[in-house]
N, C-alpha and C. Protein backbone atom coordinates (compact mmCIF):
# COMPACT_ATOMS: atom_id res chain seq x y z
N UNK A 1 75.50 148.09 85.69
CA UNK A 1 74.40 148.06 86.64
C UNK A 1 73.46 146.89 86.35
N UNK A 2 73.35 146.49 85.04
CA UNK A 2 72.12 146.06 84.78
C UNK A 2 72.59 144.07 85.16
N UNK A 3 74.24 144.03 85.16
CA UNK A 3 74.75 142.96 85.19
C UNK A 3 74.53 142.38 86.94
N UNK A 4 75.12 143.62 87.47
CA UNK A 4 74.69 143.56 89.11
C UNK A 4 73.00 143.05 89.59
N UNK A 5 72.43 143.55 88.60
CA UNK A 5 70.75 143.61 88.80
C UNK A 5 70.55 141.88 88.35
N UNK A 6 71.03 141.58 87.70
CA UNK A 6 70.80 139.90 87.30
C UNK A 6 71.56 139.22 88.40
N UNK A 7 72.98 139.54 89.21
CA UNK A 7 72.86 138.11 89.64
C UNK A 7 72.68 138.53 90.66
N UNK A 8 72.36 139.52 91.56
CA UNK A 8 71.48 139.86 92.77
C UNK A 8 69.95 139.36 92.50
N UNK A 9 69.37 139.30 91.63
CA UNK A 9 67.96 138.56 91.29
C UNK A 9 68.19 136.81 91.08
N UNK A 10 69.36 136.70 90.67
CA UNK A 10 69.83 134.93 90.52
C UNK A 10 70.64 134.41 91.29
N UNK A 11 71.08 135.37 92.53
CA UNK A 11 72.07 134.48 93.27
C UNK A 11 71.27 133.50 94.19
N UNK A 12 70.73 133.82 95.07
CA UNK A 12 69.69 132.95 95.83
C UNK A 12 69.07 131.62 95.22
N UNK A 13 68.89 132.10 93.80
CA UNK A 13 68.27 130.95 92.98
C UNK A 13 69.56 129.80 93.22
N UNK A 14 70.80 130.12 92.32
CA UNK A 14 71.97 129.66 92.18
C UNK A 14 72.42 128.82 93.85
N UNK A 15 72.46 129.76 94.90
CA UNK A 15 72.89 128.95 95.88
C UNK A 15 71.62 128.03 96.52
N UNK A 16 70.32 127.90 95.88
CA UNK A 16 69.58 126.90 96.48
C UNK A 16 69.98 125.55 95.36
N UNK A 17 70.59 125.75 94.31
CA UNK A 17 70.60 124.81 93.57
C UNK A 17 72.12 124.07 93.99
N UNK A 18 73.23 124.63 94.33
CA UNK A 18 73.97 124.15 94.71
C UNK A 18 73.54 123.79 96.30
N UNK A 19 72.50 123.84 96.90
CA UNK A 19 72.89 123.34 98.38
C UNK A 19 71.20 121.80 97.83
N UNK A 20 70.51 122.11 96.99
CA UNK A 20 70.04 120.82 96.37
C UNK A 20 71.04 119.86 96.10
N UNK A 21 71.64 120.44 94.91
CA UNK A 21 72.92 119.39 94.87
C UNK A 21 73.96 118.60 95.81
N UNK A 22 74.43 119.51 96.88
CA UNK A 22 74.88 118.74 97.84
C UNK A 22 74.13 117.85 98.30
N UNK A 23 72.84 117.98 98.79
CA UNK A 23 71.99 117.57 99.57
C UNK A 23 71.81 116.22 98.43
N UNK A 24 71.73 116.53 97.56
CA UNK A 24 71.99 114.94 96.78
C UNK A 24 72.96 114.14 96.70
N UNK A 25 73.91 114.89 96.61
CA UNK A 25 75.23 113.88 96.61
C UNK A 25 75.77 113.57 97.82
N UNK A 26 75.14 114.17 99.51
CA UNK A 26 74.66 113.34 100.57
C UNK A 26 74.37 112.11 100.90
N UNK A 27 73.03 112.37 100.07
CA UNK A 27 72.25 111.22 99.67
C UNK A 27 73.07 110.08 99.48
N UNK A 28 73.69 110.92 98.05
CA UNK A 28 73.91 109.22 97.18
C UNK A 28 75.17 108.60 97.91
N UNK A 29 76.01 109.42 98.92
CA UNK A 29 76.98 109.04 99.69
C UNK A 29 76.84 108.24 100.71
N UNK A 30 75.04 108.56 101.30
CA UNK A 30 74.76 107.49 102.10
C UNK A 30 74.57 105.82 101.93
N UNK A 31 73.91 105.82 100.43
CA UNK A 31 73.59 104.91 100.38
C UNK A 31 74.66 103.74 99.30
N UNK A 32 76.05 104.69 99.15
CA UNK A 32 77.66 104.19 98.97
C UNK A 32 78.12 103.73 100.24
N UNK A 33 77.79 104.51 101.22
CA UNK A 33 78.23 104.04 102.99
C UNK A 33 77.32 102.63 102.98
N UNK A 34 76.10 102.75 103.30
CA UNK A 34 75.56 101.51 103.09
C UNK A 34 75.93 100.09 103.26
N UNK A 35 76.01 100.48 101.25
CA UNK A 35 76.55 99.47 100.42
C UNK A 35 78.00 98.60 100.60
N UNK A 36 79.03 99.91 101.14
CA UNK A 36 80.28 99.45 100.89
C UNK A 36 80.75 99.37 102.01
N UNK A 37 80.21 100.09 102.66
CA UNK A 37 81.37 100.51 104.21
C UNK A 37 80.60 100.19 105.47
N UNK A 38 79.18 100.56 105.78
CA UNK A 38 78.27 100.73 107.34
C UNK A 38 78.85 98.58 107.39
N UNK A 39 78.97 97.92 106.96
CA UNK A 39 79.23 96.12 107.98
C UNK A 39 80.63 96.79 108.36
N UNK A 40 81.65 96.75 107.95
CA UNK A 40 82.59 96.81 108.63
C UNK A 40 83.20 98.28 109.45
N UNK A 41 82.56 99.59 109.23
CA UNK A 41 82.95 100.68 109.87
C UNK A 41 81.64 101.23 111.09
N UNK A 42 80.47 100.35 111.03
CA UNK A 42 79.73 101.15 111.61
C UNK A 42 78.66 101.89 111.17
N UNK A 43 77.39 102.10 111.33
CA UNK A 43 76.60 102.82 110.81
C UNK A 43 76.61 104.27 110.39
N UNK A 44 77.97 104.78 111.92
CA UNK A 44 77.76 106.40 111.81
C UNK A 44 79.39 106.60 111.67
N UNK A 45 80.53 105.45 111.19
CA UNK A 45 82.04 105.78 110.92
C UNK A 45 82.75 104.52 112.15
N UNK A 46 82.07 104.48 113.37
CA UNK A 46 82.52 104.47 114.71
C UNK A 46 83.56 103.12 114.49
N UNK A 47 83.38 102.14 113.63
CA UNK A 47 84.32 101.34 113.28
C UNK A 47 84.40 100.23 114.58
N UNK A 48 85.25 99.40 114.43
CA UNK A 48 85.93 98.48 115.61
C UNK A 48 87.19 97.87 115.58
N UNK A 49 87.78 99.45 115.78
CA UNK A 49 89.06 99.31 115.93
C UNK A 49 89.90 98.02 116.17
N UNK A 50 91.20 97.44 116.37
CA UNK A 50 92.19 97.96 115.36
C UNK A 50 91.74 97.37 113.59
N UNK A 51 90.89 96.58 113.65
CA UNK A 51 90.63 95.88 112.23
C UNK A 51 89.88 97.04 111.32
N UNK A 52 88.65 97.75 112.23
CA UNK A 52 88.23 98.40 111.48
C UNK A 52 88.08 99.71 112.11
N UNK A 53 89.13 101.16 110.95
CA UNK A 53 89.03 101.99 111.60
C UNK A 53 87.94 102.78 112.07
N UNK A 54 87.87 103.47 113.15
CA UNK A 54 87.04 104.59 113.27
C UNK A 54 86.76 105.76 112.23
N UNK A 55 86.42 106.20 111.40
CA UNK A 55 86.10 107.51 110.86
C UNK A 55 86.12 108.65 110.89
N UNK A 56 85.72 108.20 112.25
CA UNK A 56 85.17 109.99 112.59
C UNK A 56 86.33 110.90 113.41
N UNK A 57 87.32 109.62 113.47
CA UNK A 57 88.20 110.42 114.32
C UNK A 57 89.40 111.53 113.42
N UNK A 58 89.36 111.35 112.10
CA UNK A 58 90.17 111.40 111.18
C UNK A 58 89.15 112.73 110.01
N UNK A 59 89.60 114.22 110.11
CA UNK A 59 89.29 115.03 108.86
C UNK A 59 88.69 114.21 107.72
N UNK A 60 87.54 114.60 106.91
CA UNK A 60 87.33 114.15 105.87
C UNK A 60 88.57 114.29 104.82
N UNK A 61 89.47 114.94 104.84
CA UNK A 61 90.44 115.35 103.67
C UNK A 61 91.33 114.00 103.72
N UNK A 62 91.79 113.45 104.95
CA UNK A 62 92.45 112.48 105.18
C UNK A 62 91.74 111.06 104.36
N UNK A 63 90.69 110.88 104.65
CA UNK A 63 89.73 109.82 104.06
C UNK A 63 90.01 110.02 102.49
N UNK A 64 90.03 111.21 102.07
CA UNK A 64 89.84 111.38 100.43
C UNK A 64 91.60 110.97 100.07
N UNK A 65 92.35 111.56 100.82
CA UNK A 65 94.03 111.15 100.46
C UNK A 65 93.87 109.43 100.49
N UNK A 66 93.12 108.90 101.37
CA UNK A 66 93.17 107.13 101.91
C UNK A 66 92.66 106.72 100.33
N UNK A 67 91.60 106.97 100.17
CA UNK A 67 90.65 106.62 98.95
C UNK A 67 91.71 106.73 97.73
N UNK A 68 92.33 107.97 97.69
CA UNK A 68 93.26 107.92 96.52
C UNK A 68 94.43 106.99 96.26
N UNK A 69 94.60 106.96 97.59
CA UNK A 69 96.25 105.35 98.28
C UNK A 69 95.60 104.52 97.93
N UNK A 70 94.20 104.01 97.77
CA UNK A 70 93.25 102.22 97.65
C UNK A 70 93.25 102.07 96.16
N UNK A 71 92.85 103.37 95.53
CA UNK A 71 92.22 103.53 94.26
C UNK A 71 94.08 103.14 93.35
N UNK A 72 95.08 103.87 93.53
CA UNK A 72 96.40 103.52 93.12
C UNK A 72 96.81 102.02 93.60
N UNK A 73 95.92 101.45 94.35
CA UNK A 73 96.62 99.91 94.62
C UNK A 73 97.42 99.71 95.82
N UNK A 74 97.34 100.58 97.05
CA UNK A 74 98.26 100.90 98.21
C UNK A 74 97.19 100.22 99.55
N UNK A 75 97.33 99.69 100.20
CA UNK A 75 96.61 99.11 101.15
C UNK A 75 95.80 98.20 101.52
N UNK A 76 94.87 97.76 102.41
CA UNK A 76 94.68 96.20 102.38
C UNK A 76 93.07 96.12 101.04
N UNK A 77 93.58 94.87 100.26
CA UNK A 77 92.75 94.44 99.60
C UNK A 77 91.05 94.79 99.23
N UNK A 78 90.83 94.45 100.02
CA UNK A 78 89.13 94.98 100.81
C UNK A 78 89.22 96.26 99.86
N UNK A 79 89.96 97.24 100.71
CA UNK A 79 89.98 98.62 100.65
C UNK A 79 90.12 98.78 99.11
N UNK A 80 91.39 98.37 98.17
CA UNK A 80 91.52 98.61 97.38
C UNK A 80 90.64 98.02 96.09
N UNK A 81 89.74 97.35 96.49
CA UNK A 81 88.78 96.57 95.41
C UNK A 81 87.69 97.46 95.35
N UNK A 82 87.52 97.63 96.84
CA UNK A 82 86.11 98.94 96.60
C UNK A 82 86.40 100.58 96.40
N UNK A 83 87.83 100.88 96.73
CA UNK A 83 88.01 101.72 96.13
C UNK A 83 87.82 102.17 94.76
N UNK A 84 88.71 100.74 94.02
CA UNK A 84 88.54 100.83 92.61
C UNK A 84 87.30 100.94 91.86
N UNK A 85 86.07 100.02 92.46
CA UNK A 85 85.10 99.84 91.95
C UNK A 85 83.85 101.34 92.00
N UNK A 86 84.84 101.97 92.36
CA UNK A 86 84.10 103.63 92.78
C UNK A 86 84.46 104.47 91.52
N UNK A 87 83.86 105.38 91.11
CA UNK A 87 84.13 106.50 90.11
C UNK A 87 84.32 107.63 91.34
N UNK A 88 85.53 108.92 90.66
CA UNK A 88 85.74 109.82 90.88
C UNK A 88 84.16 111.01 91.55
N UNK A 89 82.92 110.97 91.16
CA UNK A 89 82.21 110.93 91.68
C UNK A 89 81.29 110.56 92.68
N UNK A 90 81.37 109.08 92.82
CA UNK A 90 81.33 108.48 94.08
C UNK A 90 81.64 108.38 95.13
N UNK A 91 83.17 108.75 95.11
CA UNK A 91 83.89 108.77 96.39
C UNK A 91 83.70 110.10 96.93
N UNK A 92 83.74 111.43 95.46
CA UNK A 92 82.97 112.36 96.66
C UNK A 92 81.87 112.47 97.15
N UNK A 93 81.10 111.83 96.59
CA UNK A 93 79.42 112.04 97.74
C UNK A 93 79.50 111.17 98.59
N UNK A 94 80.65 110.01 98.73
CA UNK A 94 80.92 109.49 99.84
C UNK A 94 81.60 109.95 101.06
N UNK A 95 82.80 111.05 100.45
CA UNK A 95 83.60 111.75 101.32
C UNK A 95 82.34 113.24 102.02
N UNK A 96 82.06 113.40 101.49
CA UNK A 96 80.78 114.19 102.03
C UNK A 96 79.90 114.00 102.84
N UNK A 97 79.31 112.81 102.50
CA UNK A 97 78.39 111.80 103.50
C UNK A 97 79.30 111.91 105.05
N UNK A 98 80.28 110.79 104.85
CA UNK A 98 81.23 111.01 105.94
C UNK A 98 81.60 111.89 106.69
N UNK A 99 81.92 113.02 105.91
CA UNK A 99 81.96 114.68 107.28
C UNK A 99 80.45 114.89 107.39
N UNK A 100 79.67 114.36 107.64
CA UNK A 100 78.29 114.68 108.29
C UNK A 100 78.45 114.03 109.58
N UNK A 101 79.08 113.16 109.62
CA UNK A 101 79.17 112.14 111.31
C UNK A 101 79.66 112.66 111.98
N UNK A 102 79.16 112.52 113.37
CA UNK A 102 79.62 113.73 114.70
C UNK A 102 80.83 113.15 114.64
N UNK A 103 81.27 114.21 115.42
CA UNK A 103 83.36 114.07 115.98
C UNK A 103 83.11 112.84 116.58
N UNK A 104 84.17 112.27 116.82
CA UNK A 104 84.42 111.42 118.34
C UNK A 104 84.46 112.03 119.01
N UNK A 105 83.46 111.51 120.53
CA UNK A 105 83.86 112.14 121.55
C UNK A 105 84.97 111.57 122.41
């Protein structure tokens, strides 16, 4: 009982700290978009096609499989330099950032 009584008094705590945390690694995904990606994809993903893809048209899960193909050395140059130059952390508050952008309509 007394175990139930603690994390019914700490869960709320617990899930404001994980939705802080997202809300940071948002953040820091935006300003990875920024840096690396908003000249050639667009401010909000929208891209200019065929050189530069669209984003938004494509699941975030797909983007994280792409990132992993750049980061192994698979695709055009560009891609694979800034892939590399990313930590395993980076790319997810980047892949995060990214599923915040509306669908294509």
């Amino acid at each position: 009982m007394r175990s139930v009584l603690c994390v019914a008094l700490f869960a709320p705590a617990i899930v404001m700290a994980e939705g802080q945390v997202q809300a940071e690694q948002v953040s820091a995904g935006k300003a990875l978009y920024k840096a690396h990606c908003a000249l050639c994809h667009g401010s909000r993903g929208q891209g200019v096609p065929p050189m530069f893809p669209n984003l938004v048209s494509k699941p975030p899960e797909a983007h994280a499989a792409m990132m992993q193909n750049y980061r192994a050395g698979h695709g055009h140059k560009v891609m694979v330099d800034m892939a590399k130059s990313l930590n395993e952390r980076q790319i997810d508050d980047l892949m995060l950032y990214i599923a915040t952008f509306p669908p294509k309509k």
